[in-house]
N, C-alpha and C. Protein backbone atom coordinates (compact mmCIF):
# COMPACT_ATOMS: atom_id res chain seq x y z
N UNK A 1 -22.46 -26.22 -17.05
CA UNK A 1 -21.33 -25.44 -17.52
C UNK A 1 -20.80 -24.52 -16.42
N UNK A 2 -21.54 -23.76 -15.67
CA UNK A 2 -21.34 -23.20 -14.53
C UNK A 2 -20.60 -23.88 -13.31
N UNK A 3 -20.83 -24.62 -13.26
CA UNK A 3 -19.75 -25.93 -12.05
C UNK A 3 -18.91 -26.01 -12.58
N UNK A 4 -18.40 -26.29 -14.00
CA UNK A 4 -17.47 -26.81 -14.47
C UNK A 4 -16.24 -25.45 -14.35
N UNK A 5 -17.00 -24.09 -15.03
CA UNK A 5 -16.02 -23.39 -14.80
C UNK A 5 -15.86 -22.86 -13.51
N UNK A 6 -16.83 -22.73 -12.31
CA UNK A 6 -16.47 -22.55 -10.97
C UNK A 6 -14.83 -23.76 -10.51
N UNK A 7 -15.22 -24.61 -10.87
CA UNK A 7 -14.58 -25.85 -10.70
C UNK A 7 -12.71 -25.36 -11.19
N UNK A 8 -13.05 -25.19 -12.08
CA UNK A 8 -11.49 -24.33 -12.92
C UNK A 8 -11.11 -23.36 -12.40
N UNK A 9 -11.92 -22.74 -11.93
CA UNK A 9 -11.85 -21.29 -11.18
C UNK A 9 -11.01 -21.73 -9.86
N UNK A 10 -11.75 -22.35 -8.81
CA UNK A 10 -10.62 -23.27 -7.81
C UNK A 10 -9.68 -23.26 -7.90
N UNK A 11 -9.75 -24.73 -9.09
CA UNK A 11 -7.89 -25.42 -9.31
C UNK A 11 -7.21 -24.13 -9.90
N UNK A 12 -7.58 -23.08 -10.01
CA UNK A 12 -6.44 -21.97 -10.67
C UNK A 12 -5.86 -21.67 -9.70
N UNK A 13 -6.95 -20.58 -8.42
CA UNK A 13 -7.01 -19.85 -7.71
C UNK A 13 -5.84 -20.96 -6.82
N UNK A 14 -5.98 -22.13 -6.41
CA UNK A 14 -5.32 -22.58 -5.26
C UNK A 14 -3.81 -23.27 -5.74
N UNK A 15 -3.90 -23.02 -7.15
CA UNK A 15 -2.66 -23.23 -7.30
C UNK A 15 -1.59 -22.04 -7.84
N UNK A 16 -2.39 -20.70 -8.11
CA UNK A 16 -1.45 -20.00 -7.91
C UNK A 16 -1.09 -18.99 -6.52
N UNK A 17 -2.51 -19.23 -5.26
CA UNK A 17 -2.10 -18.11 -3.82
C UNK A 17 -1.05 -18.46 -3.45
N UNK A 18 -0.50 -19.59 -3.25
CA UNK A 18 0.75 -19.94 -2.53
C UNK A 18 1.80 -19.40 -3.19
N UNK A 19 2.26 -18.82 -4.12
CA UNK A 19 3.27 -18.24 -4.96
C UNK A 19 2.73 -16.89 -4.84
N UNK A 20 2.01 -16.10 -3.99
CA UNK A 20 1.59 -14.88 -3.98
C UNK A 20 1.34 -13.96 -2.80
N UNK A 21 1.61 -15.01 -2.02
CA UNK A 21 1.56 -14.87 -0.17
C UNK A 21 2.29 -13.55 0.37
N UNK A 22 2.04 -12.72 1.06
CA UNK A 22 3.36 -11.74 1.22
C UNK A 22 2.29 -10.69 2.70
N UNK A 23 3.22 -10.07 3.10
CA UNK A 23 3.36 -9.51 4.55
C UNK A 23 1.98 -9.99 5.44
N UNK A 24 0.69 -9.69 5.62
CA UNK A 24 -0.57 -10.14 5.84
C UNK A 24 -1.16 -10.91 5.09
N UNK A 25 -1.43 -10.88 4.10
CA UNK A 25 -2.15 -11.59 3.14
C UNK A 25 -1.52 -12.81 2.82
N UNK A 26 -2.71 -14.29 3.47
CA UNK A 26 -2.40 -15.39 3.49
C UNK A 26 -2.90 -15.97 2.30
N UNK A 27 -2.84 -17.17 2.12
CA UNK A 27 -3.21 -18.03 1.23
C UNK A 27 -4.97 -17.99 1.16
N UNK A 28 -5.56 -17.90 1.90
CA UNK A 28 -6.96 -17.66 1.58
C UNK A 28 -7.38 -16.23 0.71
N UNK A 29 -6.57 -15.04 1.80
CA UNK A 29 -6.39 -13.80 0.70
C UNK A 29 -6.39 -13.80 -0.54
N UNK A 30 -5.33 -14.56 -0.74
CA UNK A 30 -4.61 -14.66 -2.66
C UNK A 30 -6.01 -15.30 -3.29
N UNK A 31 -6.45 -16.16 -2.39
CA UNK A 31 -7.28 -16.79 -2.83
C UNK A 31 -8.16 -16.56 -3.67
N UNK A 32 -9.05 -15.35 -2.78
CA UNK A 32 -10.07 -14.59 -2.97
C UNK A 32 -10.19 -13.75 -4.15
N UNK A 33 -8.53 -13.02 -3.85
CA UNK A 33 -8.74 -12.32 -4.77
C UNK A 33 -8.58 -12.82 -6.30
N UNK A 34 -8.11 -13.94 -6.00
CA UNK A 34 -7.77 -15.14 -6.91
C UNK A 34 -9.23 -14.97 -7.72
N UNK A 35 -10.20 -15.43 -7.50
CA UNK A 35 -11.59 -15.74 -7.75
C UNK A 35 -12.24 -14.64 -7.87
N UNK A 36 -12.10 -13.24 -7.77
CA UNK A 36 -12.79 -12.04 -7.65
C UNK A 36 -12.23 -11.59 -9.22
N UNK A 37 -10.88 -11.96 -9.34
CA UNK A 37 -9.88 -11.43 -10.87
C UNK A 37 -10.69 -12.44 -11.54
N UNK A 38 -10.19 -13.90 -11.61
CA UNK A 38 -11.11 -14.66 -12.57
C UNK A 38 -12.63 -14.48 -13.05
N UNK A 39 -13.84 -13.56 -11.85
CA UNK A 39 -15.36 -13.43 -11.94
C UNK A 39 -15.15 -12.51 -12.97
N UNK A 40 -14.19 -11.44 -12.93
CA UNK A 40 -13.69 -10.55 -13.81
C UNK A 40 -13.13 -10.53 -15.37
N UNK A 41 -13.02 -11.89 -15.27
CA UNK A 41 -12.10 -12.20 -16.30
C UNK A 41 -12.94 -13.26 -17.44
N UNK A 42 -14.05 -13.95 -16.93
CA UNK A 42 -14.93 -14.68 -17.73
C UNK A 42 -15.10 -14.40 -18.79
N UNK A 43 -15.57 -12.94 -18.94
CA UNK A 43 -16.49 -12.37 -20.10
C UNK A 43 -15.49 -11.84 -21.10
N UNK A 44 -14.18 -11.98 -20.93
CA UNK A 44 -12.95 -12.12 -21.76
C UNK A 44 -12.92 -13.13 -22.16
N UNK A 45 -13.36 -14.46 -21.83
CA UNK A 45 -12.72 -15.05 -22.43
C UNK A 45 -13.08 -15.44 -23.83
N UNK A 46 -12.65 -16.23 -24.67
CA UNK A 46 -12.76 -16.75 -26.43
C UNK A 46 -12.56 -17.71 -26.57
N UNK A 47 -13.24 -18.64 -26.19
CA UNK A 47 -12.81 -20.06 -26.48
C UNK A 47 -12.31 -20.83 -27.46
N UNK A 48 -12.18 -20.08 -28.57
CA UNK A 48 -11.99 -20.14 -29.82
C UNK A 48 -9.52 -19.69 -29.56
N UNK A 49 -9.49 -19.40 -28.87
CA UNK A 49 -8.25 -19.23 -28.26
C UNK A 49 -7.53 -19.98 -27.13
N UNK A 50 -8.45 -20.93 -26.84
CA UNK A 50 -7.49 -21.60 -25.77
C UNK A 50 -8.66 -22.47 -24.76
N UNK A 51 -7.92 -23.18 -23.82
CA UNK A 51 -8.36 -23.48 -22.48
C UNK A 51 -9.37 -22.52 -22.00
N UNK A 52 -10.25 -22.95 -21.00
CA UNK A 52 -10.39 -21.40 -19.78
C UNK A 52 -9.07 -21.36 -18.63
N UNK A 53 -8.41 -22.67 -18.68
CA UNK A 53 -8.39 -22.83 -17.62
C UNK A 53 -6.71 -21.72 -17.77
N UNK A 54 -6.02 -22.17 -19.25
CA UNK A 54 -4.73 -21.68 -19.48
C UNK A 54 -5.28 -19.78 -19.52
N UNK A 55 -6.48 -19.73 -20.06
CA UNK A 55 -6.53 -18.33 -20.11
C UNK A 55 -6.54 -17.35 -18.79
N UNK A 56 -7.52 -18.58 -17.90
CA UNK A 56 -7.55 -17.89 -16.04
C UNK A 56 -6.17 -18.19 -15.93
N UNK A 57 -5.05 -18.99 -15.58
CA UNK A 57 -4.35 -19.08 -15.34
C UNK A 57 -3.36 -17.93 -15.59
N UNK A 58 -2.97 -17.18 -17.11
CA UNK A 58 -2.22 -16.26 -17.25
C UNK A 58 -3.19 -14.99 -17.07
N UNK A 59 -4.18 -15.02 -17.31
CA UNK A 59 -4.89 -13.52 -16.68
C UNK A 59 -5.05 -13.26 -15.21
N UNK A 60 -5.07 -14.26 -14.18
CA UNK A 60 -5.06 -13.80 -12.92
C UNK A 60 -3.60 -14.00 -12.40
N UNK A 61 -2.37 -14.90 -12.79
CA UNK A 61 -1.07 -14.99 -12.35
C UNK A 61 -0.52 -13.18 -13.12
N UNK A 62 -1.18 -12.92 -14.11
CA UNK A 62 -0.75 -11.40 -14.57
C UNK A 62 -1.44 -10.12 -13.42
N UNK A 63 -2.08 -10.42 -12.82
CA UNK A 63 -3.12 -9.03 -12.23
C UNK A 63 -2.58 -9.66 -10.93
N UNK A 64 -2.28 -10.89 -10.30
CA UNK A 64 -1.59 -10.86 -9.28
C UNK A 64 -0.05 -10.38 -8.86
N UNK A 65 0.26 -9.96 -10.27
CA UNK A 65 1.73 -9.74 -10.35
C UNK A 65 1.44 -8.18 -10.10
N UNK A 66 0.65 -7.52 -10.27
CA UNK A 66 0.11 -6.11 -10.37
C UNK A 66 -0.15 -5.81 -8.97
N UNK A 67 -0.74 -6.50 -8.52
CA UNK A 67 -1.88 -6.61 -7.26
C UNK A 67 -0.27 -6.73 -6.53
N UNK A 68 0.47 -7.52 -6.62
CA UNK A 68 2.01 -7.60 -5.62
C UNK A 68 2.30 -6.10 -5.73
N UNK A 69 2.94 -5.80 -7.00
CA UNK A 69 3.55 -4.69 -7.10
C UNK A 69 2.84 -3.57 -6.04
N UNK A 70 1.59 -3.32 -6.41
CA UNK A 70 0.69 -2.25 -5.61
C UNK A 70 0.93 -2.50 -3.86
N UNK A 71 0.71 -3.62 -3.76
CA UNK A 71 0.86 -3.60 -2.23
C UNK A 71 1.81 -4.06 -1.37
N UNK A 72 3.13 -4.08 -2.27
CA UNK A 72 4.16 -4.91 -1.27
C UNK A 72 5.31 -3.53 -1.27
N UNK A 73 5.90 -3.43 -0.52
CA UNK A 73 7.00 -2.68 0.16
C UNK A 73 8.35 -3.50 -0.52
N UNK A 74 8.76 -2.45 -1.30
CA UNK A 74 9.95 -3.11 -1.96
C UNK A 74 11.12 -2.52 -0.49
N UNK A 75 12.11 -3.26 0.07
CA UNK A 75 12.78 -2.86 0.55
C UNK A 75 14.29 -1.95 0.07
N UNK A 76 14.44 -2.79 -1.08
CA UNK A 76 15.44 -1.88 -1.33
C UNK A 76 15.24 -1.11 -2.79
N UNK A 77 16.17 -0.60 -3.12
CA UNK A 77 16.14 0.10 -4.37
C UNK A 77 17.02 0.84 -5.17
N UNK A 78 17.55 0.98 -6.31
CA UNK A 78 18.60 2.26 -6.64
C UNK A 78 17.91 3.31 -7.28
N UNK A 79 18.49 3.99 -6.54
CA UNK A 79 18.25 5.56 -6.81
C UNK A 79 18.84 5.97 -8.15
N UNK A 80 18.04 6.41 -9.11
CA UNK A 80 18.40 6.21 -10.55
C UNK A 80 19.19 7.97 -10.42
N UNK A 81 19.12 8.88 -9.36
CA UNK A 81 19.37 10.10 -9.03
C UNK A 81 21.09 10.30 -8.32
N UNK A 82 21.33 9.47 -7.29
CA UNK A 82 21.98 8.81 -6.69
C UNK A 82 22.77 7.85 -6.49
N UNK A 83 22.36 7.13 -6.41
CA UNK A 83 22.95 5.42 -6.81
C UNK A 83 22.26 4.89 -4.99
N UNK A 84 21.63 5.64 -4.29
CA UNK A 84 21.49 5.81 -3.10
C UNK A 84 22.38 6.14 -1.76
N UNK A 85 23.66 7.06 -2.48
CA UNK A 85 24.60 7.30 -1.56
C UNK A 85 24.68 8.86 -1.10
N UNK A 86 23.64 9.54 -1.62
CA UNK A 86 23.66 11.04 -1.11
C UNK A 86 22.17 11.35 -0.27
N UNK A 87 22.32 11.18 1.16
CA UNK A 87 20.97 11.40 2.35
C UNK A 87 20.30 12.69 1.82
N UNK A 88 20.64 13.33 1.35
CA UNK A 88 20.02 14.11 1.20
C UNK A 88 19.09 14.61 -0.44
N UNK A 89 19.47 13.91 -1.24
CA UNK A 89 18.77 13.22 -2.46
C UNK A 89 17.17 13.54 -2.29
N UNK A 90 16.67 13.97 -3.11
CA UNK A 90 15.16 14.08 -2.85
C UNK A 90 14.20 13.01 -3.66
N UNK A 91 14.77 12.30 -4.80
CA UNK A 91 14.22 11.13 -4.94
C UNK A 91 13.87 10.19 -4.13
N UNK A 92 15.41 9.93 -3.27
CA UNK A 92 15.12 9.06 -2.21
C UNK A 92 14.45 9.38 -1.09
N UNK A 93 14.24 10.92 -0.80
CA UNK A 93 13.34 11.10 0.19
C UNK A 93 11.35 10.72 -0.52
N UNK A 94 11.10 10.83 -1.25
CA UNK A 94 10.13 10.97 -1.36
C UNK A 94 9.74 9.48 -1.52
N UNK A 95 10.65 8.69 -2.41
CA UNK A 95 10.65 7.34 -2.19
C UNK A 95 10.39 6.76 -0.56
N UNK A 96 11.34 7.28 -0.06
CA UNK A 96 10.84 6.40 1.52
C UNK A 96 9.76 7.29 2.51
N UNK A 97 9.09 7.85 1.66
CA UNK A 97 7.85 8.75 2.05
C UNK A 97 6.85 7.97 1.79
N UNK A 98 6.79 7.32 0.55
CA UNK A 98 5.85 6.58 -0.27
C UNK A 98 5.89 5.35 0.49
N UNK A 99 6.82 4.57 0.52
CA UNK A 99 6.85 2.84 0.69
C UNK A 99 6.58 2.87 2.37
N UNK A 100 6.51 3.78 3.24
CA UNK A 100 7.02 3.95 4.66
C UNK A 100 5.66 3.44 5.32
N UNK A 101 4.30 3.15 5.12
CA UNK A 101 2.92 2.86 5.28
C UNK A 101 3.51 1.65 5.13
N UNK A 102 3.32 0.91 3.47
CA UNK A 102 3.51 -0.30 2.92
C UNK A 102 4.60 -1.32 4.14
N UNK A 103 5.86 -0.78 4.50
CA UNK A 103 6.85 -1.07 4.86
C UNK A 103 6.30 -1.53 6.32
N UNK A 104 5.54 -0.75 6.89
CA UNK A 104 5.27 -0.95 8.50
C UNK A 104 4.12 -2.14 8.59
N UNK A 105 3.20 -2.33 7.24
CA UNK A 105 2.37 -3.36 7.14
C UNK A 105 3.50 -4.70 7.18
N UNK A 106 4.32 -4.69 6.33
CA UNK A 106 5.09 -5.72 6.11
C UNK A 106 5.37 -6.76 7.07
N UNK A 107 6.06 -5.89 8.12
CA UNK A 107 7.18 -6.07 9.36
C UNK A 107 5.47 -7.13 10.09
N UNK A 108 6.14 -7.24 10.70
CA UNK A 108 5.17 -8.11 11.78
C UNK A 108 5.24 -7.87 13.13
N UNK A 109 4.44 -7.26 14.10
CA UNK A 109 4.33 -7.06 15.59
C UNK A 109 5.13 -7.92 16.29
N UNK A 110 5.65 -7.44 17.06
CA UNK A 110 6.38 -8.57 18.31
C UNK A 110 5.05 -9.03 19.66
N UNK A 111 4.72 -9.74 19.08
CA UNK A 111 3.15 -10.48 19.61
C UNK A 111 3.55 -10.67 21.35
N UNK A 112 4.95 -10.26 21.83
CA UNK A 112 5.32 -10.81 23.25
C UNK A 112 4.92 -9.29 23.86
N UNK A 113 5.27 -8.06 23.25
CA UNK A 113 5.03 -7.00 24.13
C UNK A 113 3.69 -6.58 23.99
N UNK A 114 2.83 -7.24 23.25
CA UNK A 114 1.46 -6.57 22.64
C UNK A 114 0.54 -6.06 24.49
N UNK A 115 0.51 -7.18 24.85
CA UNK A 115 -0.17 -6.52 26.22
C UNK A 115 0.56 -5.33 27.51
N UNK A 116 1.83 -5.67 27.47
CA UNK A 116 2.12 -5.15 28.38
C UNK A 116 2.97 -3.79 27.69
N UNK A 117 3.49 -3.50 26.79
CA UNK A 117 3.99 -2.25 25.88
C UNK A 117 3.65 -2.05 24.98
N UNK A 118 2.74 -1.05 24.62
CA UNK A 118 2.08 -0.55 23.65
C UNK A 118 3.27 0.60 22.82
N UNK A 119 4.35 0.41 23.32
CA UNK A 119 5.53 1.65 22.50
C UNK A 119 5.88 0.50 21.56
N UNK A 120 6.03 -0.50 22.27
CA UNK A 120 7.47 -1.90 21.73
C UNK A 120 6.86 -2.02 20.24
N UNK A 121 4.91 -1.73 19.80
CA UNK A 121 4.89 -2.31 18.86
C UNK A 121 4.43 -1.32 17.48
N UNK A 122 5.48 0.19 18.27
CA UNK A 122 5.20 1.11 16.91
C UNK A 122 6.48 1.19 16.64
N UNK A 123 6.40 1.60 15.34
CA UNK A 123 8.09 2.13 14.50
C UNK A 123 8.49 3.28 15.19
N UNK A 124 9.09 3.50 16.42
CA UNK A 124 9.22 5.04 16.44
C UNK A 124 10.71 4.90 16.02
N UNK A 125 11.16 6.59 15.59
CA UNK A 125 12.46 6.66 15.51
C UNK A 125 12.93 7.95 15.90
N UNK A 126 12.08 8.22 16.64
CA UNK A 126 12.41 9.61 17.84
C UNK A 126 12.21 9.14 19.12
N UNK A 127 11.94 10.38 20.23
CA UNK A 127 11.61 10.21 21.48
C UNK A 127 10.41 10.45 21.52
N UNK A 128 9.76 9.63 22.78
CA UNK A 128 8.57 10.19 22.96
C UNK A 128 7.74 11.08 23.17
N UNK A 129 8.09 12.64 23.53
CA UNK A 129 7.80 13.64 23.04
C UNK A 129 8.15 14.26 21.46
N UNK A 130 8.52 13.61 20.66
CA UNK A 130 8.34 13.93 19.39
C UNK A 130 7.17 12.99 18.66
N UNK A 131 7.43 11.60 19.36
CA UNK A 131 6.09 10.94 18.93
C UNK A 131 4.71 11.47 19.32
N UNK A 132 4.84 12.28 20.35
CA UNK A 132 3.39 12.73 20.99
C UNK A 132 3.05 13.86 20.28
N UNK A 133 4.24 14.67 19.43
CA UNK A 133 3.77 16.01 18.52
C UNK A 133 3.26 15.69 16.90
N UNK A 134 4.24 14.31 16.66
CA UNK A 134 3.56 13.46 15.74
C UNK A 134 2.12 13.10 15.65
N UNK A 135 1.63 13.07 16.70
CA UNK A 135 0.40 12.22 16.88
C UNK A 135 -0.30 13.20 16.83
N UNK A 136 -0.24 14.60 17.71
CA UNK A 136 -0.70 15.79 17.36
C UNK A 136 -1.03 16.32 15.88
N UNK A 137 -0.43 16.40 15.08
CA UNK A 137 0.07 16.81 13.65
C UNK A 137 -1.18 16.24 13.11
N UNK A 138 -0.75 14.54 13.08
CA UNK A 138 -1.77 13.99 12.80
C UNK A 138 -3.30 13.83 13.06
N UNK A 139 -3.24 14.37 14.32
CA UNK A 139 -4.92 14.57 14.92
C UNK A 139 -5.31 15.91 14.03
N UNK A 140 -4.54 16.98 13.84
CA UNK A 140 -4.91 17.71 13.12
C UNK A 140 -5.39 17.67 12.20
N UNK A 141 -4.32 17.42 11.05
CA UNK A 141 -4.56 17.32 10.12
C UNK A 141 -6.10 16.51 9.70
N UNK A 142 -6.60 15.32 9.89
CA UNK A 142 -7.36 14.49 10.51
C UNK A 142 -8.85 15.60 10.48
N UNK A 143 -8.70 15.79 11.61
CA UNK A 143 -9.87 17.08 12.48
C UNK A 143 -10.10 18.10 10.89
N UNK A 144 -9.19 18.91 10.41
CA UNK A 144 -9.64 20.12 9.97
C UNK A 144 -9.10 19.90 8.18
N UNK A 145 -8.80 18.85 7.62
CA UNK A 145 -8.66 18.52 5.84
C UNK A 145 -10.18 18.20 5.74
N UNK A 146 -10.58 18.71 4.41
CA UNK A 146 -11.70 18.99 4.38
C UNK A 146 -12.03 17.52 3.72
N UNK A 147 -13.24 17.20 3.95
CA UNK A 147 -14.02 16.07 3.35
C UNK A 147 -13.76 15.51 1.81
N UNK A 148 -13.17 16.48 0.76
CA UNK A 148 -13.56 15.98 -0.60
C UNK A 148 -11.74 15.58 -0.78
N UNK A 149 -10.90 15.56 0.11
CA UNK A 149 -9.62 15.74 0.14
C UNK A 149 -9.10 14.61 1.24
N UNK A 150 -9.95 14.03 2.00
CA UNK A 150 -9.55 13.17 2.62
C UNK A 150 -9.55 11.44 1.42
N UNK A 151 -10.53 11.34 0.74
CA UNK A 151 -9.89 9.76 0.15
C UNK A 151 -8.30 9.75 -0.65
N UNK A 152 -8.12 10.87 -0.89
CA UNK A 152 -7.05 11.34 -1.68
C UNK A 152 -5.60 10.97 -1.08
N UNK A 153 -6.36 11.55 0.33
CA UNK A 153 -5.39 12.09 1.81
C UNK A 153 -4.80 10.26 2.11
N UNK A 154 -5.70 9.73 2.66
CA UNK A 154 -5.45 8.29 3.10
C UNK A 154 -4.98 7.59 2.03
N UNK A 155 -4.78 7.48 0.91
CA UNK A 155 -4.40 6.94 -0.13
C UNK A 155 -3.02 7.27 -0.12
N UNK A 156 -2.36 8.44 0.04
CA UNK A 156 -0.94 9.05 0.29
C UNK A 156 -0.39 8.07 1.19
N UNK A 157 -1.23 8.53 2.32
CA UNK A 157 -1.00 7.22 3.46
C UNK A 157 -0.38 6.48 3.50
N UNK A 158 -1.00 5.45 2.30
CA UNK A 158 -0.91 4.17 2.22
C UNK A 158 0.27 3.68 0.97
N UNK A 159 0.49 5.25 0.67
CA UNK A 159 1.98 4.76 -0.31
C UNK A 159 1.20 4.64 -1.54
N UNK A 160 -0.45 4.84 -1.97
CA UNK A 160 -0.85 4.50 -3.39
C UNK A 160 -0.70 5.91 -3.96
N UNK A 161 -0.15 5.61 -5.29
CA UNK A 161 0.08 6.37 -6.28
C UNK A 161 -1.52 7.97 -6.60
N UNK A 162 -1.11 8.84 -6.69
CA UNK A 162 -2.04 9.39 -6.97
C UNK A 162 -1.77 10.59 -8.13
N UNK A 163 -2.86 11.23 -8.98
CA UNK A 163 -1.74 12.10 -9.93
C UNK A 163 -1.61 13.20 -9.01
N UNK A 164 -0.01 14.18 -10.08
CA UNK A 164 0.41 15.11 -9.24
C UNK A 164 -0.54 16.68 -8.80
N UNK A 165 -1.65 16.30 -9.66
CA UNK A 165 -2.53 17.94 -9.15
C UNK A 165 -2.88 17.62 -8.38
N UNK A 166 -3.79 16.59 -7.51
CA UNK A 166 -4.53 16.48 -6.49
C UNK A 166 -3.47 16.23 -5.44
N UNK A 167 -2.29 15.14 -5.60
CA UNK A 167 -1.05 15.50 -4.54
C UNK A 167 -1.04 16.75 -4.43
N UNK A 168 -0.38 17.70 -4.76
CA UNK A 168 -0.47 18.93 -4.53
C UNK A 168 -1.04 19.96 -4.09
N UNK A 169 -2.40 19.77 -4.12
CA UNK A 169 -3.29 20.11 -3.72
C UNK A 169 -3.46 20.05 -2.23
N UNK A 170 -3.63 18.34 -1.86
CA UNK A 170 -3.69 17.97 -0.48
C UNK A 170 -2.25 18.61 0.06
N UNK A 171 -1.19 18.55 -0.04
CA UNK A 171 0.22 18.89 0.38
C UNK A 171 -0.29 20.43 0.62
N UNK A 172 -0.50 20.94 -0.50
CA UNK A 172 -0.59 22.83 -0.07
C UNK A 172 -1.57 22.87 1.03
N UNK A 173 -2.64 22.14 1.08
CA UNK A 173 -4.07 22.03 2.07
C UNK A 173 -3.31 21.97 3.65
N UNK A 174 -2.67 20.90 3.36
CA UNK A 174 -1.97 20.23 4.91
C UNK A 174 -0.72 21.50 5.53
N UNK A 175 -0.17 21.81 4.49
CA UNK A 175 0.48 22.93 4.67
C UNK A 175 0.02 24.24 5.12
N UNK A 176 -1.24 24.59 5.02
CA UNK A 176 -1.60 25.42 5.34
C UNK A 176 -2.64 25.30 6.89
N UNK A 177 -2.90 24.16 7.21
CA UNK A 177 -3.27 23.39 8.30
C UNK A 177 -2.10 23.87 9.11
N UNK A 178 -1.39 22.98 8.77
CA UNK A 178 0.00 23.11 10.01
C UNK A 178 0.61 24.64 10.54
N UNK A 179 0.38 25.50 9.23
CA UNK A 179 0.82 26.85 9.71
C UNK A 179 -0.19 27.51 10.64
N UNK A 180 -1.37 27.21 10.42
CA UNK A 180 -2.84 27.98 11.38
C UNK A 180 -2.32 27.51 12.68
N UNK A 181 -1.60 26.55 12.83
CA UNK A 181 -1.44 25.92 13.99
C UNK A 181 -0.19 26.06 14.63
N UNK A 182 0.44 26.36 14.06
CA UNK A 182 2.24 26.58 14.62
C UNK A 182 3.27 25.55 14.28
N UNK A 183 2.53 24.45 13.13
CA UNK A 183 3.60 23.65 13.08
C UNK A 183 4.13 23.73 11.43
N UNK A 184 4.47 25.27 10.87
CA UNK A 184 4.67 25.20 9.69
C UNK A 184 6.31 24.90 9.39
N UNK A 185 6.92 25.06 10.22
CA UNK A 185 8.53 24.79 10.29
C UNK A 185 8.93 23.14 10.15
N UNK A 186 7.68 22.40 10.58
CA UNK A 186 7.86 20.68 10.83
C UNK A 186 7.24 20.40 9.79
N UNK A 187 6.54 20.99 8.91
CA UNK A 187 5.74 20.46 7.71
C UNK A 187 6.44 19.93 6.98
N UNK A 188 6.13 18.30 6.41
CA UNK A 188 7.15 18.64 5.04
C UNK A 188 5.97 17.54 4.26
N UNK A 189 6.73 17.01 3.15
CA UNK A 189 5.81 16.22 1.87
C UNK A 189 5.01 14.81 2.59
N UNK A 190 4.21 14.30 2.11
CA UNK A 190 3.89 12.82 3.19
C UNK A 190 4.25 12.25 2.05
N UNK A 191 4.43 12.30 0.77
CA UNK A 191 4.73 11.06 -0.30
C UNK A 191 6.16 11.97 -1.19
């Protein structure tokens, strides 16, 4: 019985990664996680309701649709505040605060300058002395946010959702980092 549903587990997994493929994450990726949702999903099931195979099929094509949402960089969007035509809108700032991690995973390196320009293959959108105070900021912050505030911290990072007390929290933390240091005028929200 165990082969049989490993066996189902497969033909699910490899026929839905290819419809799930997106910025890094290849077809083996989807794969995986393909088979990690289904190990998950066994002890749901009721056979008395269906297939396994129709039940893996809509329970992992559903948590892969989740699993997209979470990690893909929507590029565009309307600003339900806006319509996205006022720069200065704070929905939309915080929006491209959030997706701006996600967004840089997306894009793909220009694999021709990788050895010889190490600038060619970051997003900058200043000069290089603003990138170097950037990098500063960030070494800071880094160095002196305290331990129980950093998984919180990197999660911002990365554009994942977090609730608003502990955002807040880290934001006032970092804020008060940057002022010990002289950079309270450049501070602003990371999400």
């Amino acid at each position: 019985m165990i082969n049989e549903e490993l066996n189902i587990i497969r033909k699910v997994s490899k026929s839905l990664a290819p419809s799930y493929t997106f910025g890094y994450y290849d077809v083996e990726d989807i794969e995986q996680e393909c088979f990690i949702i289904a190990l998950e999903a066994l002890p749901k099931y009721n056979p008395n309701q269906g297939s396994l195979e129709n039940f893996l099929y809509t329970h992992i094509s559903n948590r892969l649709k989740n699993f997209l949402r979470k990690h893909y960089y929507r590029r565009t969007f309307n600003c339900s505040q806006c319509g996205g035509k006022d720069p200065n809108c704070e929905y939309c700032e915080k929006r491209r605060w959030k997706f701006a991690a996600k967004k840089h995973l997306m894009e793909p390196i220009d694999i021709e300058h990788v050895n010889c320009d190490k600038e060619a293959n970051t997003y900058v959108t200043c000069n290089i002395l603003e990138n170097m105070e950037l990098n500063e900021i960030f070494y800071i912050i880094n160095v002196h946010l305290e331990v129980h505030l950093r998984a919180d911290y990197l999660k911002m990072l990365d554009g994942v959702s977090i609730p608003k007390n502990r955002r807040k929290i880290i934001e006032d933390r970092i804020v008060e980092i940057l002022n010990e240091y002289g950079y309270g005028e450049k501070a602003r929200p990371l999400v």
